[in-house]
Every structure is written in structure tokens, then in C-alpha cells.
N, C-alpha and C. Protein backbone atom coordinates (compact mmCIF):
# COMPACT_ATOMS: atom_id res chain seq x y z
N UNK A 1 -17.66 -20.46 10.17
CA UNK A 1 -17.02 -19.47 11.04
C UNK A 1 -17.03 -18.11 10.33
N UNK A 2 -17.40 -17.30 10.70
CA UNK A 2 -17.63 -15.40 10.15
C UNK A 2 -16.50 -15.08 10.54
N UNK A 3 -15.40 -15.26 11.58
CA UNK A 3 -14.26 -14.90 11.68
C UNK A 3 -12.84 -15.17 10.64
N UNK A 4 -12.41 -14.87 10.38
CA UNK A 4 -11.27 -15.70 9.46
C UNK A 4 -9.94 -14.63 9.66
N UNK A 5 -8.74 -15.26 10.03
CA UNK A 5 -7.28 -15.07 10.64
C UNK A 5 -6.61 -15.79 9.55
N UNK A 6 -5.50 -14.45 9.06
CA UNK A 6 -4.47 -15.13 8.36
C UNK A 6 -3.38 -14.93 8.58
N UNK A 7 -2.49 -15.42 8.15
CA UNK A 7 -0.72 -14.68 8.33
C UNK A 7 0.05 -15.16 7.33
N UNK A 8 1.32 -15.05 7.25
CA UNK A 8 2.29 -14.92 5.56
C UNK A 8 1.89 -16.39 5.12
N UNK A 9 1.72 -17.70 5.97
CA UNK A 9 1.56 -18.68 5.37
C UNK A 9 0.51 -18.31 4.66
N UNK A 10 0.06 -18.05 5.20
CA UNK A 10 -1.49 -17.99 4.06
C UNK A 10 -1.30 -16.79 2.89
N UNK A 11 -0.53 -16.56 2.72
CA UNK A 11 -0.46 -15.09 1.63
C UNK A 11 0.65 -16.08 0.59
N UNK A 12 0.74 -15.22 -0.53
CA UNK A 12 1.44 -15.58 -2.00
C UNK A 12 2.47 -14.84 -1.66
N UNK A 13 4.09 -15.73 -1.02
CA UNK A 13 5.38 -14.55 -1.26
C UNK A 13 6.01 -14.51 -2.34
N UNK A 14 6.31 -13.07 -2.83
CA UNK A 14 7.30 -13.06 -3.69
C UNK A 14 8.74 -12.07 -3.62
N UNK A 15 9.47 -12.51 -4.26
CA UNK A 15 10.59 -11.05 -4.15
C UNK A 15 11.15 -10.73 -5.44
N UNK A 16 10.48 -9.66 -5.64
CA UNK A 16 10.68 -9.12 -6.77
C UNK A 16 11.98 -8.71 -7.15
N UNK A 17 12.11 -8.71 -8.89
CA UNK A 17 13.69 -8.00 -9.30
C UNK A 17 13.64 -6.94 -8.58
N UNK A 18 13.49 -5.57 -8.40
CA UNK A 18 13.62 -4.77 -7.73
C UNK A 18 13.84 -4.99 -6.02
N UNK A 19 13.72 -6.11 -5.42
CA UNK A 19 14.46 -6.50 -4.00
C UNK A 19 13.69 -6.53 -3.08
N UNK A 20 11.85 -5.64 -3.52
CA UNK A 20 10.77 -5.57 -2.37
C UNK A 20 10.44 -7.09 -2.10
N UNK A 21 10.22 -7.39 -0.90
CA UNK A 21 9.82 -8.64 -0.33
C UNK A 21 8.06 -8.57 -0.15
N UNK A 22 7.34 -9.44 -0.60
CA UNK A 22 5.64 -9.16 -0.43
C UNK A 22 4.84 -10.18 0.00
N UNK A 23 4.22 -10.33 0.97
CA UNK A 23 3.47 -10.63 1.02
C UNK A 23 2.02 -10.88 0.12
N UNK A 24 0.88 -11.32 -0.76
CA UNK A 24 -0.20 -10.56 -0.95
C UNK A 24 -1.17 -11.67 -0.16
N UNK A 25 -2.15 -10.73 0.23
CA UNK A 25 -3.41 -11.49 0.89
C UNK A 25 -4.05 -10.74 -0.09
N UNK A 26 -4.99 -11.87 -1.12
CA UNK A 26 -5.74 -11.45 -2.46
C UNK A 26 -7.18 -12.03 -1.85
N UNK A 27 -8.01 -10.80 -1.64
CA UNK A 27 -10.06 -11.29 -1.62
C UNK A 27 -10.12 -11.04 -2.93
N UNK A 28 -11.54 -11.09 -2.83
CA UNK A 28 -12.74 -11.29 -3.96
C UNK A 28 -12.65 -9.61 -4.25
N UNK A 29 -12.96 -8.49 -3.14
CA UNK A 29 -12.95 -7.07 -3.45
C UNK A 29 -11.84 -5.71 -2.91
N UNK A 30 -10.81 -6.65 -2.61
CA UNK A 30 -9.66 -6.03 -2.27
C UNK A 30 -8.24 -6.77 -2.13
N UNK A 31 -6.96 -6.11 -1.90
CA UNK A 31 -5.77 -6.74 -1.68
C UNK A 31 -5.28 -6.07 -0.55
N UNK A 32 -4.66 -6.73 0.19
CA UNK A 32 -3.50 -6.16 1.31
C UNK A 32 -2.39 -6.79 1.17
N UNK A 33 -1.35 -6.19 0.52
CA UNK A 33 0.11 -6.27 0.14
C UNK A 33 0.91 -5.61 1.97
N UNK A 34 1.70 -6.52 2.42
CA UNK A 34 2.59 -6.32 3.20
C UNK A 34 4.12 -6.54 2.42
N UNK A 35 5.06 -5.41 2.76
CA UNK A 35 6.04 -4.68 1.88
C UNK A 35 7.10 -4.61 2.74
N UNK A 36 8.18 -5.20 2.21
CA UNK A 36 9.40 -5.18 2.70
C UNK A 36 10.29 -4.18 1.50
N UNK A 37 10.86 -2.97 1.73
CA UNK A 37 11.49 -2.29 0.50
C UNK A 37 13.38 -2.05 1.91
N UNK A 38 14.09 -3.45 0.73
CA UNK A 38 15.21 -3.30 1.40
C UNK A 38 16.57 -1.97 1.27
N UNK A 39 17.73 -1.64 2.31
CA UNK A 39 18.26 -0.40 1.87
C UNK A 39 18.67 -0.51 0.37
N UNK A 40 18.14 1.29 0.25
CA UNK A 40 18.84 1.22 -1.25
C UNK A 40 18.42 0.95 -2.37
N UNK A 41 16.99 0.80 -2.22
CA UNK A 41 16.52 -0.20 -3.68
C UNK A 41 14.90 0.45 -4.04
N UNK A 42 14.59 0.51 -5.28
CA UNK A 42 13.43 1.38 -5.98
C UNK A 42 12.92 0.85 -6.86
N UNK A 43 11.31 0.76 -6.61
CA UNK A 43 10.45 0.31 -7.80
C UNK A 43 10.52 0.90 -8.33
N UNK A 44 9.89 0.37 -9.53
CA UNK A 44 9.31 0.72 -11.35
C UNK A 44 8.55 1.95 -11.23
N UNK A 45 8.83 2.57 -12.02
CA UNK A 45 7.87 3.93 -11.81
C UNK A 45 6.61 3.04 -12.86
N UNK A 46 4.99 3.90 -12.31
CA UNK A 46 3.86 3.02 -12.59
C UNK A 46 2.88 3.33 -12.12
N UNK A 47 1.92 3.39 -12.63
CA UNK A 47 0.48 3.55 -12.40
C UNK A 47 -0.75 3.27 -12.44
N UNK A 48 -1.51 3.01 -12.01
CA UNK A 48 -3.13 2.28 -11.95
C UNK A 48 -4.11 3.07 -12.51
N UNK A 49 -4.97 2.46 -13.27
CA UNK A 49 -5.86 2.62 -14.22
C UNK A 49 -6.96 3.01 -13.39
N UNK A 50 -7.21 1.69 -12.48
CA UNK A 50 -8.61 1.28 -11.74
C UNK A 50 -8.66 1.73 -10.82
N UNK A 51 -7.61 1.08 -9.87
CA UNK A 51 -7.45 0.91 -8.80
C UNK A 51 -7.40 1.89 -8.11
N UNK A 52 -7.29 1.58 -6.43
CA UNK A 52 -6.94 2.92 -5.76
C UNK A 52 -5.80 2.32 -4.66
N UNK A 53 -5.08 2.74 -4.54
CA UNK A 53 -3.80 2.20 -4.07
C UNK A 53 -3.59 2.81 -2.74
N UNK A 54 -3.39 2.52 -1.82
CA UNK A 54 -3.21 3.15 -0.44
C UNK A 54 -1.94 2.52 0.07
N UNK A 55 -1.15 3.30 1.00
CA UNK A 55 0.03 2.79 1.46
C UNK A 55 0.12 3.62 2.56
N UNK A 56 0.45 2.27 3.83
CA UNK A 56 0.40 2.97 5.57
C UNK A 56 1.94 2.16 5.59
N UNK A 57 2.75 3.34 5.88
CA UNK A 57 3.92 2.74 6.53
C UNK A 57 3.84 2.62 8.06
N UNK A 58 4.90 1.24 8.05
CA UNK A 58 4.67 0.62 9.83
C UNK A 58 6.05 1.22 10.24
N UNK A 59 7.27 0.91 9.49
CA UNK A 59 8.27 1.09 9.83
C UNK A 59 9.66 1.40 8.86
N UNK A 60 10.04 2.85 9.51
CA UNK A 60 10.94 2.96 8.21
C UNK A 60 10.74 4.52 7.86
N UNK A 61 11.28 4.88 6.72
CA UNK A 61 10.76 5.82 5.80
C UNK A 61 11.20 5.91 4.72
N UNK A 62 10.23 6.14 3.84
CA UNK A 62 9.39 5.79 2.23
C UNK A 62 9.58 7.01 1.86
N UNK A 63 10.39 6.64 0.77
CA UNK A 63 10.36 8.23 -0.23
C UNK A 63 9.59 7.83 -1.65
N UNK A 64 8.83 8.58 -1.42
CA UNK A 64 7.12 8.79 -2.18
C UNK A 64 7.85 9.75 -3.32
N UNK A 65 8.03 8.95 -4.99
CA UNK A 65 8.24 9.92 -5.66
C UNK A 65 7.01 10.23 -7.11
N UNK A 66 6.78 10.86 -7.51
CA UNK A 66 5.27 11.22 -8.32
C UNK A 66 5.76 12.21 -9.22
N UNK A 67 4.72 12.19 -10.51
CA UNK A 67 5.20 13.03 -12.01
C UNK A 67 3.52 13.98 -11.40
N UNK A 68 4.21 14.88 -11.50
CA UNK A 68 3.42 16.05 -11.59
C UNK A 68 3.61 17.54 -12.52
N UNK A 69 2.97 17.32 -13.46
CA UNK A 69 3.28 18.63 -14.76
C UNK A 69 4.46 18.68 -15.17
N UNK A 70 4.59 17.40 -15.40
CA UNK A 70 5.78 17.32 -16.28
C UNK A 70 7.19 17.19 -15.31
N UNK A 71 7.14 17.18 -14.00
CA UNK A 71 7.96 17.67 -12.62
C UNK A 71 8.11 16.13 -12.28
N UNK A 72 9.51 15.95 -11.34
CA UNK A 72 9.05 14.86 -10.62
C UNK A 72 9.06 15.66 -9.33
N UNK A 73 8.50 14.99 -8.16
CA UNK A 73 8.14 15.57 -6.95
C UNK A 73 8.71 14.39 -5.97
N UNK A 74 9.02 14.67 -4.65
CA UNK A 74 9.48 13.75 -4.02
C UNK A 74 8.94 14.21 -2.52
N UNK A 75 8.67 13.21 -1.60
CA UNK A 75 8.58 13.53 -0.18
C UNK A 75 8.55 12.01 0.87
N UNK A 76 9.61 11.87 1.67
CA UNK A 76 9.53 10.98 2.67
C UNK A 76 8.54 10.83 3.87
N UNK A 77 8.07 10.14 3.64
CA UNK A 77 6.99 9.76 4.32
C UNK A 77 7.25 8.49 5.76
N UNK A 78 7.28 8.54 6.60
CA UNK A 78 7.71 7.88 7.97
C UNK A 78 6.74 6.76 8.67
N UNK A 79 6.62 6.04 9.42
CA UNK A 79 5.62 5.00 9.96
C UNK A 79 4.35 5.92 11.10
N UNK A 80 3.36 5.07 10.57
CA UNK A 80 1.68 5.92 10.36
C UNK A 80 1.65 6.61 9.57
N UNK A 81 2.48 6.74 8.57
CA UNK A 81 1.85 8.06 7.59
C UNK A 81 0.98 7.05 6.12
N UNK A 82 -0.11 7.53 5.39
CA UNK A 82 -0.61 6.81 4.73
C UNK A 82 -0.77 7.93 3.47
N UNK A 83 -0.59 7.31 2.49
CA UNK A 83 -0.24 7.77 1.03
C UNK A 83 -1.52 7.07 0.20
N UNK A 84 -2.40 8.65 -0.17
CA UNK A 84 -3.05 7.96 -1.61
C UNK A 84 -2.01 7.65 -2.82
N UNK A 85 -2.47 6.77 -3.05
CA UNK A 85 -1.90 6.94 -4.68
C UNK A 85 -2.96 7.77 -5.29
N UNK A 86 -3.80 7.44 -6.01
CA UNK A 86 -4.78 7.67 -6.62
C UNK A 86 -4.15 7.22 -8.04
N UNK A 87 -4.20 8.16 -9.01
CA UNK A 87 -3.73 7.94 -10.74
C UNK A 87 -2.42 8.21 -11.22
N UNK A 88 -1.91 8.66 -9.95
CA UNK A 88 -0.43 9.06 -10.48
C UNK A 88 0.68 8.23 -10.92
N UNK A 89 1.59 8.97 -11.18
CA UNK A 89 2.60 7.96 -12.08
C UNK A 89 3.85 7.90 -10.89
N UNK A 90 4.13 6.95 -10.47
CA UNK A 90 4.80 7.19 -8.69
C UNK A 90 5.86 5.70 -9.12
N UNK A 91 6.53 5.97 -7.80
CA UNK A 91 7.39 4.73 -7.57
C UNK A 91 7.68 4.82 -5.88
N UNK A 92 8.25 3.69 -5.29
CA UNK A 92 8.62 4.00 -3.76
C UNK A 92 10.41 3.85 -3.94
N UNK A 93 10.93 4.53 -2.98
CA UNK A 93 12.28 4.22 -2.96
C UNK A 93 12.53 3.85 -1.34
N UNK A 94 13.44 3.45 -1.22
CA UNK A 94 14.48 3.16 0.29
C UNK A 94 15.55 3.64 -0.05
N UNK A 95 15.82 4.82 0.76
CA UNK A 95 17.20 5.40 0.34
C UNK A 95 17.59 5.58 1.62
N UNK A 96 17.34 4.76 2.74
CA UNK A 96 18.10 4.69 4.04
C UNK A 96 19.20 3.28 4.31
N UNK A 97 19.41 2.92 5.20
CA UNK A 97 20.41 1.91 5.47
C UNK A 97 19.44 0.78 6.22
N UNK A 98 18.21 0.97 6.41
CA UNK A 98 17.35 0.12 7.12
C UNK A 98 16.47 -0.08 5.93
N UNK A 99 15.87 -1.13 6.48
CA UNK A 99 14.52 -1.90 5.66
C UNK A 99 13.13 -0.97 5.99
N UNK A 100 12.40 -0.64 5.34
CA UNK A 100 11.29 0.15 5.07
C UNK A 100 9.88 -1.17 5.23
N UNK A 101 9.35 -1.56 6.09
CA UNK A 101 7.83 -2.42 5.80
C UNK A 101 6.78 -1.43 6.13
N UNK A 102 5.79 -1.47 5.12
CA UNK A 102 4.51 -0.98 4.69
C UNK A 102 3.80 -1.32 4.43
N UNK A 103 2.01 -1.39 4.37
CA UNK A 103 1.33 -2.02 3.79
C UNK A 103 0.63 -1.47 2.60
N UNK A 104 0.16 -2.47 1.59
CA UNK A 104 -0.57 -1.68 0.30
C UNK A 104 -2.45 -2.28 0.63
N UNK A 105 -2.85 -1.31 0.21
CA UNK A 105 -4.32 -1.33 0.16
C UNK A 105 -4.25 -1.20 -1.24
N UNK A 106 -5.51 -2.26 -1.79
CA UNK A 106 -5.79 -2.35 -3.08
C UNK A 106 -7.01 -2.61 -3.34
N UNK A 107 -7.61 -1.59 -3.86
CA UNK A 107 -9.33 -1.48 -4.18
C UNK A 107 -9.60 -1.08 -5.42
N UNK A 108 -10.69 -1.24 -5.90
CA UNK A 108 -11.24 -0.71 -7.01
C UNK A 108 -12.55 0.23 -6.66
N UNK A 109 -12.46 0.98 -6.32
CA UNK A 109 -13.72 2.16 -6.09
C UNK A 109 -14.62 2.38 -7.19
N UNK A 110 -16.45 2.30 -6.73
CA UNK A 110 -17.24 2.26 -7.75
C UNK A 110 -17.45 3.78 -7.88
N UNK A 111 -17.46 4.47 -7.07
CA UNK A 111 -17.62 6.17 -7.05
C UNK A 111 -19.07 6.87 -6.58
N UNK A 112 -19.38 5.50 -5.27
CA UNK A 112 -20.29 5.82 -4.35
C UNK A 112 -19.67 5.83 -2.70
N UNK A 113 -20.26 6.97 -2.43
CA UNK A 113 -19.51 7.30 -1.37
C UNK A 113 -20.38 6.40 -0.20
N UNK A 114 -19.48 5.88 0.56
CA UNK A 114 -19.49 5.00 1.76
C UNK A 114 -19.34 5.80 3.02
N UNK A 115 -19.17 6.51 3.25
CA UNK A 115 -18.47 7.43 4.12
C UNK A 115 -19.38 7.07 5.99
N UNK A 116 -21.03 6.91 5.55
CA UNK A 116 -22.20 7.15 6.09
C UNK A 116 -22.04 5.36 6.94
N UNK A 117 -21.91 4.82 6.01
CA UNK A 117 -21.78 3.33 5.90
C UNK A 117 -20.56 3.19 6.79
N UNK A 118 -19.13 3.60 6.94
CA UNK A 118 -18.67 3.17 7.16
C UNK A 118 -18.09 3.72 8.72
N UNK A 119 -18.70 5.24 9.06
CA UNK A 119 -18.79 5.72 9.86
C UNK A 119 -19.85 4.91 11.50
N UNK A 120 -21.33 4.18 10.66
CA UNK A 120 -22.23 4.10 11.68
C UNK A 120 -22.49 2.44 11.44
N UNK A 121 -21.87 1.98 10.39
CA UNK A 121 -21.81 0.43 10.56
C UNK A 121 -21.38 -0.13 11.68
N UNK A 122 -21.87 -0.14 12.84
CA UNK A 122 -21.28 -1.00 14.47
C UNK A 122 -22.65 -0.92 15.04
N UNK A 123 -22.34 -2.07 15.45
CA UNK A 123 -23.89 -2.44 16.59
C UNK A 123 -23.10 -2.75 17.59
N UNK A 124 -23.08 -2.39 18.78
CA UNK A 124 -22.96 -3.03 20.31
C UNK A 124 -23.23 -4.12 20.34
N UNK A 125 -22.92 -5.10 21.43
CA UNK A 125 -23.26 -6.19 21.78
C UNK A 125 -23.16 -6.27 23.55
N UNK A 126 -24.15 -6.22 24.07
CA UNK A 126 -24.11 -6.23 25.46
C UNK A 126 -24.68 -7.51 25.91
């Protein structure tokens, strides 16, 4: 079957000291982390070497905090909004009274651009 459907059974849960609830669905060339960040509660500040970290909030809002020149920087970010990480040194917070779910994208980028590929990759089927 070329199709393949999953859902939390099929993912690794955990709940971390910090209180986020996760999902991970782990491939061979990526991760999709589904994110529960309950009121009130903040990851590890932290950063990726490799990786490239993406985060689409569904529901909620995510306060996105990041070290910049020595600064910390902060900005809430709301559901559809999507956050590079890239290399920065970041953490997420929930500083509302509701639960925050988001998803994480997790890649390792070779530093060839796909753009062409990923734009005209579709064939019709009539």
C-alpha cells in the first residue's frame, strides 16, 4: 500500500517535566511532533545544531521567546501562524489559561533548494 494513515496510537507519547504533552510520529527523513503546552508552563530554553525546526500553531497562542545579541526577544504567535526556528536559542511558553496545541516539523536540510521540486511535483489523474 503507497498510502499510509496514522494517529496518536501509532506515535511515541510522552509528557515531559516541563508539562508539554507529545505526540512524535518519527520517519526515516523527518519528525512531526504534535504539542500540547498546558496553562502556565515553559520549555527549556535550546537549540538545534542540524536541524530545522518548524512550528504551525492549531490552537491557542504561543509565546515565541529567542536570544538575539545578547537580548531576549519575545512575540505571541496565534493558530496558523508558523515559526522558523532555524539556529536560535528559543523556548515556547503558555502564559494563557488555555492549552496551546501545535505542531513541530523536524528536518535536517542538505542546503539544496527544492523549491522547483516542490512547487511542480503533481501529476493529474483523470
Amino acid at each position: 500500500m503507497n498510502l499510509e494513515i496514522y494517529d496518536t496510537a501509532d506515535s511515541i507519547y510522552v509528557e515531559k517535566e516541563n508539562q508539554t504533552k507529545v505526540n512524535y510520529f518519527i520517519f526515516d527523513e523527518y519528525e512531526i511532533h504534535l504539542n500540547t503546552l498546558p496553562p502556565h508552563s515553559i520549555q527549556e530554553w535550546h537549540k538545534h545544531h542540524q536541524i530545522e525546526e518548524v512550528i504551525f500553531v492549531i490552537s491557542g497562542k504561543l509565546k515565541i521567546l529567542w536570544k538575539e545579541a545578547g537580548q531576549t526577544e519575545s512575540r505571541i504567535v496565534s493558530e496558523n501562524s508558523i515559526v522558523r526556528v532555524k539556529d536560535s536559542i528559543h523556548t515556547l511558553e503558555n502564559d494563557s489559561d488555555g492549552d496551546v496545541r501545535f505542531l513541530v516539523l523536524r528536518m535536517v536540510p542538505d542546503g539544496i533548494n527544492k523549491r522547483t521540486i516542490i512547487k511542480n511535483d503533481k501529476e493529474l489523474i483523470i
